[in-house]
C-alpha atoms as a PDB file:
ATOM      1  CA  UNK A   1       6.698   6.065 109.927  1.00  0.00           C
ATOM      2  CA  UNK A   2       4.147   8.279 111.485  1.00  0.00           C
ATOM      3  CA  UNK A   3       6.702  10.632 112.871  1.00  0.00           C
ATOM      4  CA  UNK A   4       8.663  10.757 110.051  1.00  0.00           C
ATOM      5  CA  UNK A   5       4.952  12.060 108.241  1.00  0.00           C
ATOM      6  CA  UNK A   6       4.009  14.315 110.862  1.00  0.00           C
ATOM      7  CA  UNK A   7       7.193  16.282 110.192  1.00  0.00           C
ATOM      8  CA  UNK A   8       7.345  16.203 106.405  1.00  0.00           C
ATOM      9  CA  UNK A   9       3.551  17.965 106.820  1.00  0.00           C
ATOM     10  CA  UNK A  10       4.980  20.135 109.151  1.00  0.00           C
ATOM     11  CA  UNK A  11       8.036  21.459 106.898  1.00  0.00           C
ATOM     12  CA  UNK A  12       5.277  21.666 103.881  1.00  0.00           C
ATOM     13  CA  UNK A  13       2.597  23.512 105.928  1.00  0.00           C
ATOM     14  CA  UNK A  14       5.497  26.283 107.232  1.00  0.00           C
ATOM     15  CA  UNK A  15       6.752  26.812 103.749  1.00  0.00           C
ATOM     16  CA  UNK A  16       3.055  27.200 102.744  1.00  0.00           C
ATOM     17  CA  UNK A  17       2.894  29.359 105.238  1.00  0.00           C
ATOM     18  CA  UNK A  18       6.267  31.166 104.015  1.00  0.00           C
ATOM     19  CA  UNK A  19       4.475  31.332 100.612  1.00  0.00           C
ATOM     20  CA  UNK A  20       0.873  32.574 101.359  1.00  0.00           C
ATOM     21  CA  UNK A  21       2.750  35.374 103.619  1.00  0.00           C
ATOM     22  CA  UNK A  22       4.986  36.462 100.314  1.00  0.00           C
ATOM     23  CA  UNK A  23       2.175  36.127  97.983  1.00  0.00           C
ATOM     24  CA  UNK A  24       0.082  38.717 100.512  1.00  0.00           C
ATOM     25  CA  UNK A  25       2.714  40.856 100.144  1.00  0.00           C
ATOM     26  CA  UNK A  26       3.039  41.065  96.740  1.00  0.00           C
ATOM     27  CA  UNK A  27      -0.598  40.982  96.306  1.00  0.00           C
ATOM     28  CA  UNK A  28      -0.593  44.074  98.570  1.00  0.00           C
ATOM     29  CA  UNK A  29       2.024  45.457  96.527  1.00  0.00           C
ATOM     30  CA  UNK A  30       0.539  44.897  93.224  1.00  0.00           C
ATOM     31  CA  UNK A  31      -2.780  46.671  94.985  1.00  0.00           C
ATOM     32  CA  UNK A  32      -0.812  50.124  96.159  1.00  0.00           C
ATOM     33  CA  UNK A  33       0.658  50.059  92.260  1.00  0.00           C
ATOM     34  CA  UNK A  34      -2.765  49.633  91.021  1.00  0.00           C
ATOM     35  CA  UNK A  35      -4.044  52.788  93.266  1.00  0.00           C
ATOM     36  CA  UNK A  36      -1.643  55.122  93.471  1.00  0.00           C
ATOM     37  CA  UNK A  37      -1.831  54.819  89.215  1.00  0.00           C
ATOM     38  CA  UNK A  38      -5.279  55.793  89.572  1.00  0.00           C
ATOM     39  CA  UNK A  39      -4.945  58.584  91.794  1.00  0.00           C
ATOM     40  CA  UNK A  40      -2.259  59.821  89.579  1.00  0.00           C
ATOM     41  CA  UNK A  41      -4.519  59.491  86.356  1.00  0.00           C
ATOM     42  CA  UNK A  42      -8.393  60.854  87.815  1.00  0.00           C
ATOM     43  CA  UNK A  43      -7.127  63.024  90.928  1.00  0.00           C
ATOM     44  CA  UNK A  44      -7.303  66.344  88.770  1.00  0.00           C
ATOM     45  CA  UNK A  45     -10.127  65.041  87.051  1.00  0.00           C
ATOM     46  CA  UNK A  46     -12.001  63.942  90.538  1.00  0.00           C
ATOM     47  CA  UNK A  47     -11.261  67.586  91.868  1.00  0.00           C
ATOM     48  CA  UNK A  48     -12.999  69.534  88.795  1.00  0.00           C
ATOM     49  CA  UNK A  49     -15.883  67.290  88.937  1.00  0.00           C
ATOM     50  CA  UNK A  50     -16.218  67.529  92.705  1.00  0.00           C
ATOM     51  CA  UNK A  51     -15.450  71.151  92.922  1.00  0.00           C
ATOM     52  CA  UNK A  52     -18.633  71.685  90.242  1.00  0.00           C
ATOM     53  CA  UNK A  53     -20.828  69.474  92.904  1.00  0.00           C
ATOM     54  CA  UNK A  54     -19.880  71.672  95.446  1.00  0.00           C
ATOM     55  CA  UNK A  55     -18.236  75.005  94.422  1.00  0.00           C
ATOM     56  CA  UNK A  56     -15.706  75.324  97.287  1.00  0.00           C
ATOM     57  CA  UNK A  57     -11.999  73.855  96.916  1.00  0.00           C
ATOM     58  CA  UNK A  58     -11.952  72.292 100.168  1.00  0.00           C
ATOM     59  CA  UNK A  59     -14.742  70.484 100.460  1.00  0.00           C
ATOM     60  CA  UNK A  60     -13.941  68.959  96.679  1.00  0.00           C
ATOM     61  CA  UNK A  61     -10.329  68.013  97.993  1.00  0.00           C
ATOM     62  CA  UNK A  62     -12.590  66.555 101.085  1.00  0.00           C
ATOM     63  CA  UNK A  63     -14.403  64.913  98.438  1.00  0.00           C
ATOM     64  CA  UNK A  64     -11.903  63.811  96.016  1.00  0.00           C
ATOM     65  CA  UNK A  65      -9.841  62.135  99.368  1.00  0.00           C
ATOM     66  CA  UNK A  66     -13.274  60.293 100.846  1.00  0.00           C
ATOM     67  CA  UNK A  67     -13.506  58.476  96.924  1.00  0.00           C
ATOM     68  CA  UNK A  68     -10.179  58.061  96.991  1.00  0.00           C
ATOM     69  CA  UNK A  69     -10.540  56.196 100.279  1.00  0.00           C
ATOM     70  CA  UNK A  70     -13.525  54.056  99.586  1.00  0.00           C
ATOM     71  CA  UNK A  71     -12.117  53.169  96.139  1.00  0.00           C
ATOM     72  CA  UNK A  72      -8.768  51.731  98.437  1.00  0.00           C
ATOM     73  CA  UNK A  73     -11.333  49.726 100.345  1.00  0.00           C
ATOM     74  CA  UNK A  74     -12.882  48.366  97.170  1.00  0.00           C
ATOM     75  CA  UNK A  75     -10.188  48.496  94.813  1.00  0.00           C
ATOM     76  CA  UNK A  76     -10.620  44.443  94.286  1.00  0.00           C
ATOM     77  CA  UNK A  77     -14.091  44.851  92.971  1.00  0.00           C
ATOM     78  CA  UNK A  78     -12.889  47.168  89.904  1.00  0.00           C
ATOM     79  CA  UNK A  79     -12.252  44.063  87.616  1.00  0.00           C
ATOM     80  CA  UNK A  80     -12.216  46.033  84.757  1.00  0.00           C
ATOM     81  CA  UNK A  81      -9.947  48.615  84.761  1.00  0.00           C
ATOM     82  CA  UNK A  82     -11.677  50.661  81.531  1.00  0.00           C
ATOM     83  CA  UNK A  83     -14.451  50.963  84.173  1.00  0.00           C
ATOM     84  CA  UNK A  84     -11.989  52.933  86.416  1.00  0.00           C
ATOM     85  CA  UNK A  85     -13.486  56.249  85.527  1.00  0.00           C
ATOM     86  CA  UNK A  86     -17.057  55.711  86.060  1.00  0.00           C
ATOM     87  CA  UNK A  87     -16.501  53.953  89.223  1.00  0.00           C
ATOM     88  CA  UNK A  88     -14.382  56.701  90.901  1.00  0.00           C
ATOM     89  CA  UNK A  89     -17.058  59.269  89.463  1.00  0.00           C
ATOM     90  CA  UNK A  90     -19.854  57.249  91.029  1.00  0.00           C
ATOM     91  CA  UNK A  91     -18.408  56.490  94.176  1.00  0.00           C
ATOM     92  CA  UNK A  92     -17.356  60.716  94.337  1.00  0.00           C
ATOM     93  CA  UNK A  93     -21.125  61.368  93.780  1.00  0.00           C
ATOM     94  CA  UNK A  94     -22.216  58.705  96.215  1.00  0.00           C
ATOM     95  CA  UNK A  95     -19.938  60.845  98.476  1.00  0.00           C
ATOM     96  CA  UNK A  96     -21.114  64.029  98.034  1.00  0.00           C
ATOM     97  CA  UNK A  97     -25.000  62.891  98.815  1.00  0.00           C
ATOM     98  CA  UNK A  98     -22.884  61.436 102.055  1.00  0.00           C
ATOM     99  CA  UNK A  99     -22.033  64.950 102.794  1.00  0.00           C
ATOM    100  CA  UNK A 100     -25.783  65.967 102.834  1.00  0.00           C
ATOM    101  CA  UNK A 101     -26.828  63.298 104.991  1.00  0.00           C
ATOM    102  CA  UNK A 102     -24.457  64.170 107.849  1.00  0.00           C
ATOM    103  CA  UNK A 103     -24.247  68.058 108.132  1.00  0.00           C
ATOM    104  CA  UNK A 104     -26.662  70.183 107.762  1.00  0.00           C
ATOM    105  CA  UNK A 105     -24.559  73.527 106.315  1.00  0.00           C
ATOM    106  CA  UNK A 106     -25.212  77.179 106.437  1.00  0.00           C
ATOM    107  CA  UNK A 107     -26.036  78.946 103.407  1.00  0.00           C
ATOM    108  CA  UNK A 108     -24.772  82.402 102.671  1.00  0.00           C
ATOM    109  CA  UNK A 109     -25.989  85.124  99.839  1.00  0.00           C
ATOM    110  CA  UNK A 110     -21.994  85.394  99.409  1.00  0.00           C
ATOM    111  CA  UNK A 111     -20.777  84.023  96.449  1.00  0.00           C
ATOM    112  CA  UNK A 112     -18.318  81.297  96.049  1.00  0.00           C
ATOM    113  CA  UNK A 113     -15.087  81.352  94.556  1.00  0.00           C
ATOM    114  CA  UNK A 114     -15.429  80.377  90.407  1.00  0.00           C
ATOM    115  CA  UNK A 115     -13.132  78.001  88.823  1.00  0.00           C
ATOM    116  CA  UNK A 116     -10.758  80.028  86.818  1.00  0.00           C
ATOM    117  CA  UNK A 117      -9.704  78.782  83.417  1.00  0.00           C
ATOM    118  CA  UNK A 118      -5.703  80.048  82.743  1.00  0.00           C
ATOM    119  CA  UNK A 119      -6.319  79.828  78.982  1.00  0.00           C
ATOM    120  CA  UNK A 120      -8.417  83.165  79.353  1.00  0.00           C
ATOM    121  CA  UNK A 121      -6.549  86.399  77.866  1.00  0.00           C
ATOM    122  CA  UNK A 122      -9.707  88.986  78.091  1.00  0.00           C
ATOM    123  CA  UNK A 123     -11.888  90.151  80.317  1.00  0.00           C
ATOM    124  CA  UNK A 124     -14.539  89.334  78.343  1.00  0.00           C
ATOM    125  CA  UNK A 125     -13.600  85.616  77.491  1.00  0.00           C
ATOM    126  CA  UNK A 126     -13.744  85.536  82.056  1.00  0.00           C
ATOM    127  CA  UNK A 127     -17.011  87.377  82.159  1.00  0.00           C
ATOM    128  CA  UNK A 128     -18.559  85.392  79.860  1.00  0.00           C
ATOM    129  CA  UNK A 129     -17.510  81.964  81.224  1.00  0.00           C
ATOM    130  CA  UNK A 130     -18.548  83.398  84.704  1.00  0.00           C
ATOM    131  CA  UNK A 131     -21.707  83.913  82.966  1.00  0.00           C
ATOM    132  CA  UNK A 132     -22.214  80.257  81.874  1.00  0.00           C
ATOM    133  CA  UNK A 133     -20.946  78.705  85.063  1.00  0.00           C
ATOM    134  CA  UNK A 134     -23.794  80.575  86.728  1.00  0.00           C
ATOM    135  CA  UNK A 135     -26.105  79.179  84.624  1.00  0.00           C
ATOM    136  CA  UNK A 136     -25.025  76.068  84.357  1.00  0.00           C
ATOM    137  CA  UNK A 137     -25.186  76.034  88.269  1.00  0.00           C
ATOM    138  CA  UNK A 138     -28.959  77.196  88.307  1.00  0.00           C
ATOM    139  CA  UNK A 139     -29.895  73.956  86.278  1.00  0.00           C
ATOM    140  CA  UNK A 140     -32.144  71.523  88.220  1.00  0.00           C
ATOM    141  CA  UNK A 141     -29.722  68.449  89.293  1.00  0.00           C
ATOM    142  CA  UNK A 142     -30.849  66.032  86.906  1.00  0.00           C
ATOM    143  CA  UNK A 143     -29.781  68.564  84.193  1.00  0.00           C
ATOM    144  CA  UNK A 144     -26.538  70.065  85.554  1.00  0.00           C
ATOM    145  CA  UNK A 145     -25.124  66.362  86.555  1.00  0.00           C
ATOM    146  CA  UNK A 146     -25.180  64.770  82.944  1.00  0.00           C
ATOM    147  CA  UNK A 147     -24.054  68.016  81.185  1.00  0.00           C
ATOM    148  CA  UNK A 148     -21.011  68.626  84.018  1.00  0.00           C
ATOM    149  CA  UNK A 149     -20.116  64.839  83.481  1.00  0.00           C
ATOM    150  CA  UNK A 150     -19.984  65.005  79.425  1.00  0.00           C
ATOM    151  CA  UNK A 151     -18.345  68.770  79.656  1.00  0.00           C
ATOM    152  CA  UNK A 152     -16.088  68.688  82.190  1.00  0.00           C
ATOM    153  CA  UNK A 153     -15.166  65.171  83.071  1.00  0.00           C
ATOM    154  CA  UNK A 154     -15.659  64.014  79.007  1.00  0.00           C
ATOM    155  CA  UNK A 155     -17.596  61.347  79.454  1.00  0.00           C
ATOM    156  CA  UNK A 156     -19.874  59.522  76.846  1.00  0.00           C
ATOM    157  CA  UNK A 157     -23.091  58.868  77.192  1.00  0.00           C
ATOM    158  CA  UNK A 158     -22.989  55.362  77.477  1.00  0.00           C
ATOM    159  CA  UNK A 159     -20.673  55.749  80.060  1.00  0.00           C
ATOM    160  CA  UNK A 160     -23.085  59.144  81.625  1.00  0.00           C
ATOM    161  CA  UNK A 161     -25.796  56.299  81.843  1.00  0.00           C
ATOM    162  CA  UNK A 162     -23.516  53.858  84.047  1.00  0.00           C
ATOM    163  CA  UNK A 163     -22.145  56.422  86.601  1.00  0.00           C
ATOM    164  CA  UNK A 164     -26.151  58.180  86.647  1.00  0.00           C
ATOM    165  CA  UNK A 165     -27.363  54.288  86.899  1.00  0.00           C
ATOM    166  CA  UNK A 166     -29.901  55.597  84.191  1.00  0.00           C
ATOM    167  CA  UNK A 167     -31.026  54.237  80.730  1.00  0.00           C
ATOM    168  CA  UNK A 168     -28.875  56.027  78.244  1.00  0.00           C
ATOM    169  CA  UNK A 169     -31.607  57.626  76.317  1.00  0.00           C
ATOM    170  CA  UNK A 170     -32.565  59.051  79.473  1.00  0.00           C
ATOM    171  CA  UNK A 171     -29.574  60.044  79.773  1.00  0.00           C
ATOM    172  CA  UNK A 172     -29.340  61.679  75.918  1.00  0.00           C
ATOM    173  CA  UNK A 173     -32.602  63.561  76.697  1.00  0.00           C
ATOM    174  CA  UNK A 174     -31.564  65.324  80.113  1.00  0.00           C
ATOM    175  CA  UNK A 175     -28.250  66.311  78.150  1.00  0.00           C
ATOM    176  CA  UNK A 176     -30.417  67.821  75.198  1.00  0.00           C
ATOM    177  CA  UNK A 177     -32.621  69.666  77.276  1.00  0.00           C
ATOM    178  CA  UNK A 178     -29.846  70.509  79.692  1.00  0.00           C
ATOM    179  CA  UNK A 179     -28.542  72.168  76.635  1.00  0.00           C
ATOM    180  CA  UNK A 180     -31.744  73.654  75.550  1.00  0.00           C
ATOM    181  CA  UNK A 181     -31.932  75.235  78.842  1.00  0.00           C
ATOM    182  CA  UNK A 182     -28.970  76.354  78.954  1.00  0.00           C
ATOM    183  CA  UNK A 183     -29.251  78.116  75.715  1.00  0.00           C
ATOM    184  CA  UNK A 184     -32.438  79.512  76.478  1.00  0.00           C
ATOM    185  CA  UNK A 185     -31.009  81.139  79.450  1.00  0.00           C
ATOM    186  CA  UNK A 186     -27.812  82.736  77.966  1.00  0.00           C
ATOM    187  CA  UNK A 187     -29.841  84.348  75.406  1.00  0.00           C
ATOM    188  CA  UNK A 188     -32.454  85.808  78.108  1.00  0.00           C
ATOM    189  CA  UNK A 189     -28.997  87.328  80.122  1.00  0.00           C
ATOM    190  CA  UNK A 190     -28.075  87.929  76.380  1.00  0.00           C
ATOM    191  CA  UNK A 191     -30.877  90.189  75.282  1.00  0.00           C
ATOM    192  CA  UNK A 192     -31.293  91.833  78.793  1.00  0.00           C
ATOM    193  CA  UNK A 193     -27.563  92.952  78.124  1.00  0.00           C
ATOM    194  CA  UNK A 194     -28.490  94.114  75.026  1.00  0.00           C
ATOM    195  CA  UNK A 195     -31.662  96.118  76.252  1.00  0.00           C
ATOM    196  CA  UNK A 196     -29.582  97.648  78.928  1.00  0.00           C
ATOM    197  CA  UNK A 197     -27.081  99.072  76.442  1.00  0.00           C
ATOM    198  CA  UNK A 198     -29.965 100.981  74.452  1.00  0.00           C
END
């Protein structure tokens, strides 16, 4: 009787076995699916935010491929998959204060390339978004982050406040004066162009 039980536990434990090595499969599968749909949603998205952190098109792909890889790592922890965006924006930013921490770079008076936008016809429309991305890029951090997040990436504030790990009317303030400064700026470069035409 005890042999007979010791190899009716046996065939059970191999076919649980059999089972837990199928469902790690598909689990695994259902994980790739998962990823490779959010690469193919946020990877143009990632870029453009990570190429305004850093203003040179590799290091943003460098960037964009390091979140890409630590979101892989910790794709079980996204439970939520509204959250998806925030998460991949904080873990780029984490990433790009990574990229401080290790290297210490050389700075240049050169300037780096500017993002181009194809929609542009005139010379004029490409000066003058030159213009702003300058002075956009001259804002103090806690300025140029929460505008560059609602602007280019789209994101609400609510959602500003999560990624920043601030309290959203902190959040609402830095984008106001971000603004303010921003204005303030453009119609200094504004009224200098002006002067130098008279």
């Amino acid at each position: 009787m005890d042999s007979e039980l010791l190899k009716i536990n046996k065939k059970v434990l191999m076919l649980g076995n059999k089972n837990s090595k199928s469902q790690v499969l598909v689990d695994m599968a259902e994980k790739k699916t998962r990823y490779e749909k959010l690469v193919h949603v946020y990877h143009s998205e990632l870029y453009r935010f990570a190429y305004w952190l850093c203003r040179d098109p590799n290091i943003a792909e460098d960037l964009v491929q390091e979140t890409f890889l630590r979101a892989w790592r910790a794709l079980d922890s996204l439970l939520d998959q509204k959250a998806a965006k925030p998460w991949l924006l904080t873990i780029l930013r984490r990433e790009n204060a990574r990229r401080f921490e290790r290297k210490q770079f050389d700075y240049s008076d050169v300037e780096n390339d500017t993002l181009v936008d194809e929609k542009s016809v005139t010379l004029d429309d490409e000066m003058e978004q030159t213009v702003i991305q300058r002075q956009i890029a001259k804002l103090p951090d806690e300025y140029r982050e929460p505008l560059l997040l609602q602007v280019v990436m789209g994101c609400s504030g609510d959602e500003i406040a999560e990624i920043l790990d601030l309290n959203k009317n902190t959040v609402m303030t830095r984008l106001y004066r971000a603004r303010n400064q921003l204005k303030e700026a453009l119609s200094r470069d504004d009224e200098q162009l002006k002067g130098a035409s008279n």
